[in-house]
PDB file of N, CA and C in Angstrom:
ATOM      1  N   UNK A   1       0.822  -1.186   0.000  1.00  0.00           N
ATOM      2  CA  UNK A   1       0.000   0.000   0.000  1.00  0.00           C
ATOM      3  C   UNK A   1       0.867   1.252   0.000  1.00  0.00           C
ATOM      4  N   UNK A   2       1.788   1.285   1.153  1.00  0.00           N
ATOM      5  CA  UNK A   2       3.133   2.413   0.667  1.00  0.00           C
ATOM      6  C   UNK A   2       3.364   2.636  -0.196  1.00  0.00           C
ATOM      7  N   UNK A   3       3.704   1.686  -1.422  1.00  0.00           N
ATOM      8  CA  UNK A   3       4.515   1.412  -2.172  1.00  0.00           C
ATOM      9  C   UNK A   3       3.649   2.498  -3.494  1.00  0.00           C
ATOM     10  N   UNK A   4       2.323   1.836  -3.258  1.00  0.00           N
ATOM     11  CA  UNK A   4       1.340   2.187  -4.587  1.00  0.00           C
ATOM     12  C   UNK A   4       1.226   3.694  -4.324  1.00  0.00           C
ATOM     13  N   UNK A   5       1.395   4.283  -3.018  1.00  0.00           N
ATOM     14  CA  UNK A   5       0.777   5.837  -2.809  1.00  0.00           C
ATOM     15  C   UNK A   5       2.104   6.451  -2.747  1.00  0.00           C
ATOM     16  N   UNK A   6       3.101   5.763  -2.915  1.00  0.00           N
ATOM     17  CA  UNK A   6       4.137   6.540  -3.106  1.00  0.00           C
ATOM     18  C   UNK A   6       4.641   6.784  -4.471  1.00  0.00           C
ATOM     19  N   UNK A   7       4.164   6.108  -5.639  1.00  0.00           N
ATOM     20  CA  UNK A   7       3.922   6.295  -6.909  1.00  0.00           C
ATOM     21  C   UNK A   7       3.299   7.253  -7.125  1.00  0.00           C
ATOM     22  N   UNK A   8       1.978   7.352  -6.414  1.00  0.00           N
ATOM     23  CA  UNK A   8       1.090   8.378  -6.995  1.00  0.00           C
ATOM     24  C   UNK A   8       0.687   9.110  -6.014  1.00  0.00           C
ATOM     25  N   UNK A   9       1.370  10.677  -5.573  1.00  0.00           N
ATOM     26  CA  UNK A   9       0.713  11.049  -4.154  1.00  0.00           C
ATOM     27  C   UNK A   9      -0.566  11.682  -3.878  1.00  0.00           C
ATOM     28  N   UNK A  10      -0.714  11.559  -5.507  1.00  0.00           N
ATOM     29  CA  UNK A  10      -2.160  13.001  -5.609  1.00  0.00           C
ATOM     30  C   UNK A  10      -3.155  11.692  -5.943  1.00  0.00           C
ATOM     31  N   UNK A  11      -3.160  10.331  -5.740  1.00  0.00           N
ATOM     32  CA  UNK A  11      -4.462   9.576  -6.309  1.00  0.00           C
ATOM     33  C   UNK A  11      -5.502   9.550  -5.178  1.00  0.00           C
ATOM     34  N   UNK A  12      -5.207   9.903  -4.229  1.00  0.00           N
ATOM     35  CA  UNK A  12      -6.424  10.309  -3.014  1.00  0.00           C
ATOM     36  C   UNK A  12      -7.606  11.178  -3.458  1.00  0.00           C
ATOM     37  N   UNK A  13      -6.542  12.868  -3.783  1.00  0.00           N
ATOM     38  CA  UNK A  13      -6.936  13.987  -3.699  1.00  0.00           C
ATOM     39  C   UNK A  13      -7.570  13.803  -4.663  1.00  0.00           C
ATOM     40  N   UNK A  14      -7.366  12.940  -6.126  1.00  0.00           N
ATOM     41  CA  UNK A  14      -7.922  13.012  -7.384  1.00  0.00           C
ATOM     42  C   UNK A  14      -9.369  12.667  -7.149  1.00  0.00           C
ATOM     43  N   UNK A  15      -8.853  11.032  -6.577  1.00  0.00           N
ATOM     44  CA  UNK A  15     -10.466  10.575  -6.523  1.00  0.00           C
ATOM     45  C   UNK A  15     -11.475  11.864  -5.497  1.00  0.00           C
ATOM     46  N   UNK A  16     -10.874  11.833  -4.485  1.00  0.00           N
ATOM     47  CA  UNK A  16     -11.767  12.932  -3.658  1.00  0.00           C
ATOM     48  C   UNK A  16     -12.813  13.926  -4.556  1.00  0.00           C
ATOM     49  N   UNK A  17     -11.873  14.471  -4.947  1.00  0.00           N
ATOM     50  CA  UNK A  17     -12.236  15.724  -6.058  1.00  0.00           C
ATOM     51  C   UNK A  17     -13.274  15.152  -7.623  1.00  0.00           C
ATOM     52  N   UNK A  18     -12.767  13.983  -8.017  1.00  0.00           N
ATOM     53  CA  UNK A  18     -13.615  13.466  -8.694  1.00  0.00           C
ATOM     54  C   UNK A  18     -14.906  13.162  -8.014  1.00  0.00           C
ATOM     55  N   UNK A  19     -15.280  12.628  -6.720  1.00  0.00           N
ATOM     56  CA  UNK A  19     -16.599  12.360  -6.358  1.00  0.00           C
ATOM     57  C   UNK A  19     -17.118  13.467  -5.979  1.00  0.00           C
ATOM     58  N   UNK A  20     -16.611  14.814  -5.475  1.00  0.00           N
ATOM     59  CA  UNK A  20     -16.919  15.948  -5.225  1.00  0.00           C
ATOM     60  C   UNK A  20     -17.383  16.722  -6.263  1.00  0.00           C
ATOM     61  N   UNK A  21     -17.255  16.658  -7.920  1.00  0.00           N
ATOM     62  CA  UNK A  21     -17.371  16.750  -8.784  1.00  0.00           C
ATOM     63  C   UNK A  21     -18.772  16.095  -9.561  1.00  0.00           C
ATOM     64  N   UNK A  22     -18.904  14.825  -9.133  1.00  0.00           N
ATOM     65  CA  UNK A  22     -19.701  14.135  -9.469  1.00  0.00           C
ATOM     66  C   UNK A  22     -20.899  14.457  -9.101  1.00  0.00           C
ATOM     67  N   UNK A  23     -21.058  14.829  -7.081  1.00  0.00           N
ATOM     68  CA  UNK A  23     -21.797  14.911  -6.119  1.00  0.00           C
ATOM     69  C   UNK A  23     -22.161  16.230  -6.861  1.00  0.00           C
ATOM     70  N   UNK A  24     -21.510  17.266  -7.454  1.00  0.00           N
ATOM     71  CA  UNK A  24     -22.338  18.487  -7.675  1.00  0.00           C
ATOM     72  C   UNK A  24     -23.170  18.620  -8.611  1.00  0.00           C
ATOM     73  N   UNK A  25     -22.799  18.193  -9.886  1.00  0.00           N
ATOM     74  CA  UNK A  25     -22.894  17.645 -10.910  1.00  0.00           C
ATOM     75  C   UNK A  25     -24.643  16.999 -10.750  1.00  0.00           C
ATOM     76  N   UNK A  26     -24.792  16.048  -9.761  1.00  0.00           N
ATOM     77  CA  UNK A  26     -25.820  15.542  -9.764  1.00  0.00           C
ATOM     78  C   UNK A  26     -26.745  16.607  -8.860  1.00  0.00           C
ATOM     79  N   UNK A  27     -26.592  16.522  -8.159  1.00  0.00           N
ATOM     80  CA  UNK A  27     -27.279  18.059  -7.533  1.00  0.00           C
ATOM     81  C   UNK A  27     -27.853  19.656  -8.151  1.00  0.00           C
ATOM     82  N   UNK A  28     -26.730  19.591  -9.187  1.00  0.00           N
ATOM     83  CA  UNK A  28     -27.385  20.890  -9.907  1.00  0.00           C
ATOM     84  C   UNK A  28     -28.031  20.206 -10.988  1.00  0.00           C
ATOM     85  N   UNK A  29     -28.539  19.150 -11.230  1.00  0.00           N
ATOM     86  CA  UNK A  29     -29.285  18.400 -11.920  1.00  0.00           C
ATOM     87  C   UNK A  29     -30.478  18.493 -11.243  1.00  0.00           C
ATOM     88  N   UNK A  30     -30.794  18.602 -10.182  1.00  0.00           N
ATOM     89  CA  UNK A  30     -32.068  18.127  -9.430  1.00  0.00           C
ATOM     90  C   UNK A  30     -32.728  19.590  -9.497  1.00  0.00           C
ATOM     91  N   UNK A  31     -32.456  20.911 -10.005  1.00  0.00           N
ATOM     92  CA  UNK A  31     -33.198  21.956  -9.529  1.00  0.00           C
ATOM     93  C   UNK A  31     -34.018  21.912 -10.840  1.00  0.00           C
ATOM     94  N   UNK A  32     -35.301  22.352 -10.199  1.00  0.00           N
ATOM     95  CA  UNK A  32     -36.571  22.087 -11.226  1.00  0.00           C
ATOM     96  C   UNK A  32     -35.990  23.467 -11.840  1.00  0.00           C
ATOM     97  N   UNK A  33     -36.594  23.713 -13.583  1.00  0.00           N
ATOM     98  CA  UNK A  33     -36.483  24.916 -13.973  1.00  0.00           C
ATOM     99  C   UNK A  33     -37.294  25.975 -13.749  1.00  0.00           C
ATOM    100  N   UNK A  34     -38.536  25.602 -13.009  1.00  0.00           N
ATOM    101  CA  UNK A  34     -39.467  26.391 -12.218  1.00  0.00           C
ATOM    102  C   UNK A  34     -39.060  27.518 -11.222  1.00  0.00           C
ATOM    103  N   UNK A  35     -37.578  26.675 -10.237  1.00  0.00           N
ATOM    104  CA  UNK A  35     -37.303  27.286  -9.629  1.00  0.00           C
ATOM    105  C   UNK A  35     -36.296  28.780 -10.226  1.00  0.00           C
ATOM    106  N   UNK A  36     -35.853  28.919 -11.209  1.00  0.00           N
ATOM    107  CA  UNK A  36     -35.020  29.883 -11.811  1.00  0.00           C
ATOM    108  C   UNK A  36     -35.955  31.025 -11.445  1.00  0.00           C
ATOM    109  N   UNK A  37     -35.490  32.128 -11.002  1.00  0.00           N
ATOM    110  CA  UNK A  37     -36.532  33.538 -10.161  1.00  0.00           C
ATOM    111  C   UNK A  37     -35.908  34.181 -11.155  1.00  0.00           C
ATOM    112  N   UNK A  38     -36.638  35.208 -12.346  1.00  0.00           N
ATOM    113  CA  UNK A  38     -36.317  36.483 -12.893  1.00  0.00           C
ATOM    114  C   UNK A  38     -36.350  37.589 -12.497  1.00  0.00           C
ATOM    115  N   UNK A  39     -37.279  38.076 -11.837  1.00  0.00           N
ATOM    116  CA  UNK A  39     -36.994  39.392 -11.378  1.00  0.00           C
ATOM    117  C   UNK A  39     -36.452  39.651 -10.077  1.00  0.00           C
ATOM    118  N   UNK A  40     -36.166  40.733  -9.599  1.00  0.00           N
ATOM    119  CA  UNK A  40     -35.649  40.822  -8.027  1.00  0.00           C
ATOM    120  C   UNK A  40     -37.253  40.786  -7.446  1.00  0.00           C
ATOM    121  N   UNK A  41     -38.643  41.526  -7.866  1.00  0.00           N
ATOM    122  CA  UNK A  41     -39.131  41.453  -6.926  1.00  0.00           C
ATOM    123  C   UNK A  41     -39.997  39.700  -5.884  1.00  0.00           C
ATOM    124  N   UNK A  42     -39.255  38.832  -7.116  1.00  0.00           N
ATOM    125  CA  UNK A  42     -40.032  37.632  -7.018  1.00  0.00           C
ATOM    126  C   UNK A  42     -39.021  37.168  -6.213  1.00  0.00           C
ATOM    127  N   UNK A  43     -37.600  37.320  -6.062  1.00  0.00           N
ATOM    128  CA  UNK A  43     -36.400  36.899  -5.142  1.00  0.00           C
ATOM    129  C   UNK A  43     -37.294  36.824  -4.133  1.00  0.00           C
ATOM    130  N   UNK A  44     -37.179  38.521  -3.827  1.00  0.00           N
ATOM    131  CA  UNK A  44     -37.849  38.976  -2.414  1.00  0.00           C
ATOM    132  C   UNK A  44     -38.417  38.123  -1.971  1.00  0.00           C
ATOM    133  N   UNK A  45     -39.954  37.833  -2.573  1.00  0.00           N
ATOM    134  CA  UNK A  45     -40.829  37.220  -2.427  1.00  0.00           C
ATOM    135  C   UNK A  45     -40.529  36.005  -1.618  1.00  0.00           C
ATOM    136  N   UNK A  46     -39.610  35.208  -2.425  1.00  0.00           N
ATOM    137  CA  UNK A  46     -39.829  33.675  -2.346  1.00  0.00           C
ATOM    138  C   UNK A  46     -38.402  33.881  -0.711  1.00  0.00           C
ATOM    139  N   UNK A  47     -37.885  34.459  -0.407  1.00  0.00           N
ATOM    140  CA  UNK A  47     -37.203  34.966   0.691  1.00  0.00           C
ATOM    141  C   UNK A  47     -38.029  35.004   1.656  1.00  0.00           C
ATOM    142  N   UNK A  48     -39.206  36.474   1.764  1.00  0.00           N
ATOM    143  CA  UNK A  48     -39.400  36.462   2.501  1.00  0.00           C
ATOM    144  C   UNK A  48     -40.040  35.035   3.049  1.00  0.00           C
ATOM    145  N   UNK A  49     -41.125  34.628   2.171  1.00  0.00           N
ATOM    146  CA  UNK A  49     -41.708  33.413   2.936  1.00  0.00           C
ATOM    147  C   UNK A  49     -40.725  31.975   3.160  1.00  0.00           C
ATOM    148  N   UNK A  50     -39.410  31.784   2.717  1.00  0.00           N
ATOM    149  CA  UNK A  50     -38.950  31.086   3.378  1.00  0.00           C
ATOM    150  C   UNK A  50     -38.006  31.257   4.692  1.00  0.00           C
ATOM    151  N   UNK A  51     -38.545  32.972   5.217  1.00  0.00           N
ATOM    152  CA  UNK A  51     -38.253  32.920   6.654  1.00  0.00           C
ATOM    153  C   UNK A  51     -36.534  33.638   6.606  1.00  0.00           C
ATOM    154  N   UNK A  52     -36.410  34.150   5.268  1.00  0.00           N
ATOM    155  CA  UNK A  52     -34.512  34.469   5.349  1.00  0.00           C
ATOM    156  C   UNK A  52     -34.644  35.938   5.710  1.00  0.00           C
ATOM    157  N   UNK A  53     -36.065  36.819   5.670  1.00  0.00           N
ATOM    158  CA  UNK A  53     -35.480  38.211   5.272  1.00  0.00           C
ATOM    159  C   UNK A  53     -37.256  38.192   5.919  1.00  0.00           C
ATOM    160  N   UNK A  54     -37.119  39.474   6.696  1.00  0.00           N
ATOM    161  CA  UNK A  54     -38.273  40.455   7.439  1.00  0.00           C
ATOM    162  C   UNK A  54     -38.900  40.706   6.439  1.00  0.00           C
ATOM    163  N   UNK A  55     -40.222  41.104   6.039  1.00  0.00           N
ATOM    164  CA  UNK A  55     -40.561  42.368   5.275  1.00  0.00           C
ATOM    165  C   UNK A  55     -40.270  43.983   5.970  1.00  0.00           C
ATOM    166  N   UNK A  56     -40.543  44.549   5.092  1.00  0.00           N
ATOM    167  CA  UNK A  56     -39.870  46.161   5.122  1.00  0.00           C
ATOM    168  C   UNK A  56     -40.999  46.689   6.155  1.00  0.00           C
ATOM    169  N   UNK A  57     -40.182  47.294   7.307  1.00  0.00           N
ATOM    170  CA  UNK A  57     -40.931  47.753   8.103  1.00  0.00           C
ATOM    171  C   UNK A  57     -41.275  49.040   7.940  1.00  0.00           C
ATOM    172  N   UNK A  58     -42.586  49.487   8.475  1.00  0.00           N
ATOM    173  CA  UNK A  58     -43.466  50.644   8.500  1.00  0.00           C
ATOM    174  C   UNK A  58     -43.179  51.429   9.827  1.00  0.00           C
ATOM    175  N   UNK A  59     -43.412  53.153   8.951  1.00  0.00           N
ATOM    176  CA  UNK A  59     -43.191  54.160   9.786  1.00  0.00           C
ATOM    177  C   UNK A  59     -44.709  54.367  10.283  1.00  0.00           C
ATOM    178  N   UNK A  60     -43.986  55.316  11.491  1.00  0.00           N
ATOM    179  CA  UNK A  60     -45.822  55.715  11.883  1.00  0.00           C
ATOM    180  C   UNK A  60     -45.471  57.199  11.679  1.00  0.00           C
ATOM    181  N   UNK A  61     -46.446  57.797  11.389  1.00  0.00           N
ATOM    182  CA  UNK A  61     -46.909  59.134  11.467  1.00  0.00           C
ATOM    183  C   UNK A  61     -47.210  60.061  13.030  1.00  0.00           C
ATOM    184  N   UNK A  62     -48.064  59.162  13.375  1.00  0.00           N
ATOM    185  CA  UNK A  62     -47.981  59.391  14.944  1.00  0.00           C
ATOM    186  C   UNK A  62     -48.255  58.695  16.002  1.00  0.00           C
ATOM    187  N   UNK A  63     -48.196  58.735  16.903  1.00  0.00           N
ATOM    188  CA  UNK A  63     -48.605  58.059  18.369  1.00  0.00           C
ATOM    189  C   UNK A  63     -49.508  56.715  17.819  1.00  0.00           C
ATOM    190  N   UNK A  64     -50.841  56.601  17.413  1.00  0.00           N
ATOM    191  CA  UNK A  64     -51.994  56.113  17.240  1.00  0.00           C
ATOM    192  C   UNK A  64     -51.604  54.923  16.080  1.00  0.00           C
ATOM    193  N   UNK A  65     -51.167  55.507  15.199  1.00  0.00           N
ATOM    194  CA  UNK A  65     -49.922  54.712  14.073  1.00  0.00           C
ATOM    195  C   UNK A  65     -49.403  53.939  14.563  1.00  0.00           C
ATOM    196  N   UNK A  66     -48.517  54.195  15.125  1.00  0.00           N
ATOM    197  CA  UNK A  66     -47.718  53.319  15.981  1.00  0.00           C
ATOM    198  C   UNK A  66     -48.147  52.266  17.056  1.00  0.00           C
ATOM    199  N   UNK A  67     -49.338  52.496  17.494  1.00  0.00           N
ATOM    200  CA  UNK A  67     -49.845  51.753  18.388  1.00  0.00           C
ATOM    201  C   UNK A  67     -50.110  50.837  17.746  1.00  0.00           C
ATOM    202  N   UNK A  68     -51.065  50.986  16.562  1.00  0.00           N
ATOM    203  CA  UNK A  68     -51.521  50.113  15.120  1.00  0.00           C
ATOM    204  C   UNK A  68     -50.973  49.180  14.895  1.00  0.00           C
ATOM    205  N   UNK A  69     -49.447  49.861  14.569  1.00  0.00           N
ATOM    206  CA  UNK A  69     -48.268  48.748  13.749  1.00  0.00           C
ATOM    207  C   UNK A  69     -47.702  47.437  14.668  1.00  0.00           C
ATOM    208  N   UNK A  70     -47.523  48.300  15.988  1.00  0.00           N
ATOM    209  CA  UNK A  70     -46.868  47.494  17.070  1.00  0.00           C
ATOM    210  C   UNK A  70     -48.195  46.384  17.708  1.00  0.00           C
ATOM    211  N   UNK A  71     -49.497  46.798  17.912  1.00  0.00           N
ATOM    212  CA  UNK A  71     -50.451  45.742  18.288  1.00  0.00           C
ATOM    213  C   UNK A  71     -50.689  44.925  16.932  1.00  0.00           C
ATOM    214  N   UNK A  72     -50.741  45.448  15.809  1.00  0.00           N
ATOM    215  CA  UNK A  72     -50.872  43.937  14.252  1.00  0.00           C
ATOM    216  C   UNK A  72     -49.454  43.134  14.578  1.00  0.00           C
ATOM    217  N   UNK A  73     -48.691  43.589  15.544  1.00  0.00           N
ATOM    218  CA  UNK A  73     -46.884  42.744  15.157  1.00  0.00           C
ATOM    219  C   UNK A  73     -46.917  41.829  15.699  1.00  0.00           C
ATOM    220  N   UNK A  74     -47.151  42.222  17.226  1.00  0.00           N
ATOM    221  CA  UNK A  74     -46.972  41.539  18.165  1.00  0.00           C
ATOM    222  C   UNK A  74     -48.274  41.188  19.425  1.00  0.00           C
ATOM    223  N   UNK A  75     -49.917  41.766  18.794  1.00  0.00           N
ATOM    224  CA  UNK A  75     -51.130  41.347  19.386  1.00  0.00           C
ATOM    225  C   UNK A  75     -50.643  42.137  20.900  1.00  0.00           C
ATOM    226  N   UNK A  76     -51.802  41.982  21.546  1.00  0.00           N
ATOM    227  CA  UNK A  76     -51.696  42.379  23.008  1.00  0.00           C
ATOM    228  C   UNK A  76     -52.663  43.441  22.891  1.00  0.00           C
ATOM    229  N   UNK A  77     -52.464  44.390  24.224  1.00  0.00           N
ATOM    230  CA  UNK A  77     -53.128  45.026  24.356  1.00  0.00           C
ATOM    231  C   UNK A  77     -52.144  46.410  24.537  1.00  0.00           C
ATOM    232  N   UNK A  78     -52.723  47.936  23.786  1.00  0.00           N
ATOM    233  CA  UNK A  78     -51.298  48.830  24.239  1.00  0.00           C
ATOM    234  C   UNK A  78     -51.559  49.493  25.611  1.00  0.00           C
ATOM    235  N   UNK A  79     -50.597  49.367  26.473  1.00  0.00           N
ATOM    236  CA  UNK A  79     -50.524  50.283  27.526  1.00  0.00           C
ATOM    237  C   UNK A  79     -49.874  51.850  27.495  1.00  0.00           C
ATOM    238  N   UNK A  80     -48.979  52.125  26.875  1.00  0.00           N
ATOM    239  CA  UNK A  80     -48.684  53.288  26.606  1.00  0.00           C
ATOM    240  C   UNK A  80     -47.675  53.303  25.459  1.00  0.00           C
ATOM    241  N   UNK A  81     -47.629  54.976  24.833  1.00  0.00           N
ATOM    242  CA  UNK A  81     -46.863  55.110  24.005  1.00  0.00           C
ATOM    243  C   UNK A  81     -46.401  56.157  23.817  1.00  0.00           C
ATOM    244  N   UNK A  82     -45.053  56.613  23.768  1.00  0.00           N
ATOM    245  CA  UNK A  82     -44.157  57.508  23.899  1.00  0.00           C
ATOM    246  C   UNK A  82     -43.224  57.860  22.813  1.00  0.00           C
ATOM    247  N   UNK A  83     -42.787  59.153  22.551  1.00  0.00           N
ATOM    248  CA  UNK A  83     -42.440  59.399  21.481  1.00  0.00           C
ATOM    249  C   UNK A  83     -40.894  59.676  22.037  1.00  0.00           C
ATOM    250  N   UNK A  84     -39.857  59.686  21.416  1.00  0.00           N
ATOM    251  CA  UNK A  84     -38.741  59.406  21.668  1.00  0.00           C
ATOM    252  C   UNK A  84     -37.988  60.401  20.884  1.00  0.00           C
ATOM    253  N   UNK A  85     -37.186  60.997  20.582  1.00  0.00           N
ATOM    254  CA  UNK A  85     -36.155  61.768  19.291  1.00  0.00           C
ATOM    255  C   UNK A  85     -34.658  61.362  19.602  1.00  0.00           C
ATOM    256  N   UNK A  86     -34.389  60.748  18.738  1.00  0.00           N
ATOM    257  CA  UNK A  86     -33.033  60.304  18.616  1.00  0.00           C
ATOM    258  C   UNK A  86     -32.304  61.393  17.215  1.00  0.00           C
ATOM    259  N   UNK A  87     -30.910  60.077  17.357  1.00  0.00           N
ATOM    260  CA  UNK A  87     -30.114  60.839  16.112  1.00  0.00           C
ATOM    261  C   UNK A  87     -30.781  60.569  15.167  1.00  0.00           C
ATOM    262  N   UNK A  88     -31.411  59.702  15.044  1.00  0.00           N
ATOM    263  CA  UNK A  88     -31.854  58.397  13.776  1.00  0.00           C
ATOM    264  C   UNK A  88     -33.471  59.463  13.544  1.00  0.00           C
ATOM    265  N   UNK A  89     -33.941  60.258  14.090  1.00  0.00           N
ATOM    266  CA  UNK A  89     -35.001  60.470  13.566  1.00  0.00           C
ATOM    267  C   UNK A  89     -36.037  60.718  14.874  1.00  0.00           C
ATOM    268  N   UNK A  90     -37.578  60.464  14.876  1.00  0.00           N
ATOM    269  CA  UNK A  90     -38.256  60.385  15.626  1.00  0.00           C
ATOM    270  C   UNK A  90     -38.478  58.462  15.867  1.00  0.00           C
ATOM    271  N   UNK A  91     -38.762  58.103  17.521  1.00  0.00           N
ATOM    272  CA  UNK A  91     -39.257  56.531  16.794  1.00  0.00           C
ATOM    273  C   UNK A  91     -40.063  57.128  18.400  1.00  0.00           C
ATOM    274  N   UNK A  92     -41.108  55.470  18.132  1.00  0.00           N
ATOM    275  CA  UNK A  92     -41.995  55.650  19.250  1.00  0.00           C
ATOM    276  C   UNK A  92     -41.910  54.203  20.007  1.00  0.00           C
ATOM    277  N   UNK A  93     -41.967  54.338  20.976  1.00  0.00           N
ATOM    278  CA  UNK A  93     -41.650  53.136  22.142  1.00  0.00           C
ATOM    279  C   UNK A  93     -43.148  53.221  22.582  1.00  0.00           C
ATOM    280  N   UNK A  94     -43.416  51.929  22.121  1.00  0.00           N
ATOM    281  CA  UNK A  94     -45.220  51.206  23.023  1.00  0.00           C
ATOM    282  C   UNK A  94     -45.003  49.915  23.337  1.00  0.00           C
ATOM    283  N   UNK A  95     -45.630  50.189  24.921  1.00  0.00           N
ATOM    284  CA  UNK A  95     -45.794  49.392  25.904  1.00  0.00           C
ATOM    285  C   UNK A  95     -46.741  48.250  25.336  1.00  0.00           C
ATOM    286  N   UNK A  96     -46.917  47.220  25.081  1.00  0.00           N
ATOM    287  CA  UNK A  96     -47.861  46.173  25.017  1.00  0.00           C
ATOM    288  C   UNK A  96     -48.118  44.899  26.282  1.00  0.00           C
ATOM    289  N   UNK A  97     -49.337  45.012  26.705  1.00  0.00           N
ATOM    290  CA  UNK A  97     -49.583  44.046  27.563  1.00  0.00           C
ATOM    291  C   UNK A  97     -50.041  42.758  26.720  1.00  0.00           C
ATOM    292  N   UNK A  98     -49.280  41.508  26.811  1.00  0.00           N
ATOM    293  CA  UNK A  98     -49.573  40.608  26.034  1.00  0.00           C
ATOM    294  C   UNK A  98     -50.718  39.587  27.024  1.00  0.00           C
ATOM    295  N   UNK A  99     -50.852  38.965  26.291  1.00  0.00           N
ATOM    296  CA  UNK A  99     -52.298  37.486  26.790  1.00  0.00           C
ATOM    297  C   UNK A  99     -51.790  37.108  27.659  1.00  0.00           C
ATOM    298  N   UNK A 100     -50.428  36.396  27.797  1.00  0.00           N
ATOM    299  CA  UNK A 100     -49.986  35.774  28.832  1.00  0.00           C
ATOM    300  C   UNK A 100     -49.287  36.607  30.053  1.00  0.00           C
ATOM    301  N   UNK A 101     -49.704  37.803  30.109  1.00  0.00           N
ATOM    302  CA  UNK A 101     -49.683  38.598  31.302  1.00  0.00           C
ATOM    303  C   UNK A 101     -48.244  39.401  31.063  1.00  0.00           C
ATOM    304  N   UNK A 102     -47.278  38.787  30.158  1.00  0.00           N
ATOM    305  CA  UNK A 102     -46.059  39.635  29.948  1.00  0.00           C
ATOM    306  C   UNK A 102     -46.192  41.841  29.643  1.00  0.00           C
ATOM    307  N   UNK A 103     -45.206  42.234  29.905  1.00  0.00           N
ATOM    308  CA  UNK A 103     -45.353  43.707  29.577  1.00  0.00           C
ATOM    309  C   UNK A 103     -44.129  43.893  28.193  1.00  0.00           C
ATOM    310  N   UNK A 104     -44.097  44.010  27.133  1.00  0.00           N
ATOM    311  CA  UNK A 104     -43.075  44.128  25.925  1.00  0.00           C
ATOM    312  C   UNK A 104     -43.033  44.954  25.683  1.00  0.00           C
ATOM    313  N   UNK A 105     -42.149  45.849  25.275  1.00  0.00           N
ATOM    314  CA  UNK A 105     -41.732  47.526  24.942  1.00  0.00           C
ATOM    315  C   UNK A 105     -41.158  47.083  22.963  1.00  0.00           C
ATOM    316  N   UNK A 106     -41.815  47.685  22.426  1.00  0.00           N
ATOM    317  CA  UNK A 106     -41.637  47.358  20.983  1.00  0.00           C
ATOM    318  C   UNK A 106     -41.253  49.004  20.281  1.00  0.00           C
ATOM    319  N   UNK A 107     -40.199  48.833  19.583  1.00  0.00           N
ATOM    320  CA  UNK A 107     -39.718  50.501  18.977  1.00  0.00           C
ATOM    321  C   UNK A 107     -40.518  50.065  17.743  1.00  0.00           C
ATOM    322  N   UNK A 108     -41.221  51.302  17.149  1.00  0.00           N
ATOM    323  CA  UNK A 108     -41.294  52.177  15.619  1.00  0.00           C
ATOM    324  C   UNK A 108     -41.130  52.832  15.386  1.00  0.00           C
ATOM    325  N   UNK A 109     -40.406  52.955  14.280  1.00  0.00           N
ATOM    326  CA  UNK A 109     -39.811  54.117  13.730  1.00  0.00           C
ATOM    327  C   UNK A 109     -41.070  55.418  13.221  1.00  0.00           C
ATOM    328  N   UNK A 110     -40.403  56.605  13.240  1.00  0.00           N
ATOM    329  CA  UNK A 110     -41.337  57.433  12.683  1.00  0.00           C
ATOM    330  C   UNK A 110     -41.333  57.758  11.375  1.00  0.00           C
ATOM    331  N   UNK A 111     -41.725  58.522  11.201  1.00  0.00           N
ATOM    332  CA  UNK A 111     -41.875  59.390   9.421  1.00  0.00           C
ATOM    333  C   UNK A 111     -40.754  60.704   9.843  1.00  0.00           C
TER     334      UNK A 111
END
């Protein structure tokens, strides 16, 4: 066995690389042509619903907005909401009392 791999030092790496070759080979065989996405907005799409990427979050306009966005996000009930001014802009911090008795502080951004 020495003898034979000392003849040939690369016949490992070859085969390796040959089944690694093979393995891809058959794999990029298996993608339906269905799956090929043309536009960017259909990327998006098929992203967001497999869970890789948020959708684009919404500003509020004001207080009431914000209460809106943050109770459709995350349900509950709002306890308060406060407007904040940062570097970044205006955002609004609301209190949500959830079902299971928790208190969650959720930021939105403003306009």
């Amino acid at each position: 066995m020495t003898q034979r791999l000392a003849t040939k030092p690369f016949a490992r790496i070859q085969r390796y690389a040959l089944a690694f070759a093979f393995a891809l080979a058959t794999m990029s065989l298996c993608v339906p042509a269905s799956a090929v996405i043309t536009t960017y907005e259909n990327r998006q799409t098929v992203i967001q619903k497999a869970g890789f990427l948020t959708p684009k979050r919404q500003a509020a306009s004001n207080a009431a907005d914000a209460a809106k966005i943050a109770q459709a996000r995350h349900g509950g009930k709002v306890v308060k909401v406060s407007r904040v001014e940062t570097n970044r802009g205006v955002q609004y911090k609301v209190k949500l009392l959830l079902k299971d008795g928790r208190v969650k502080t959720v930021t939105v951004n403003g306009r």
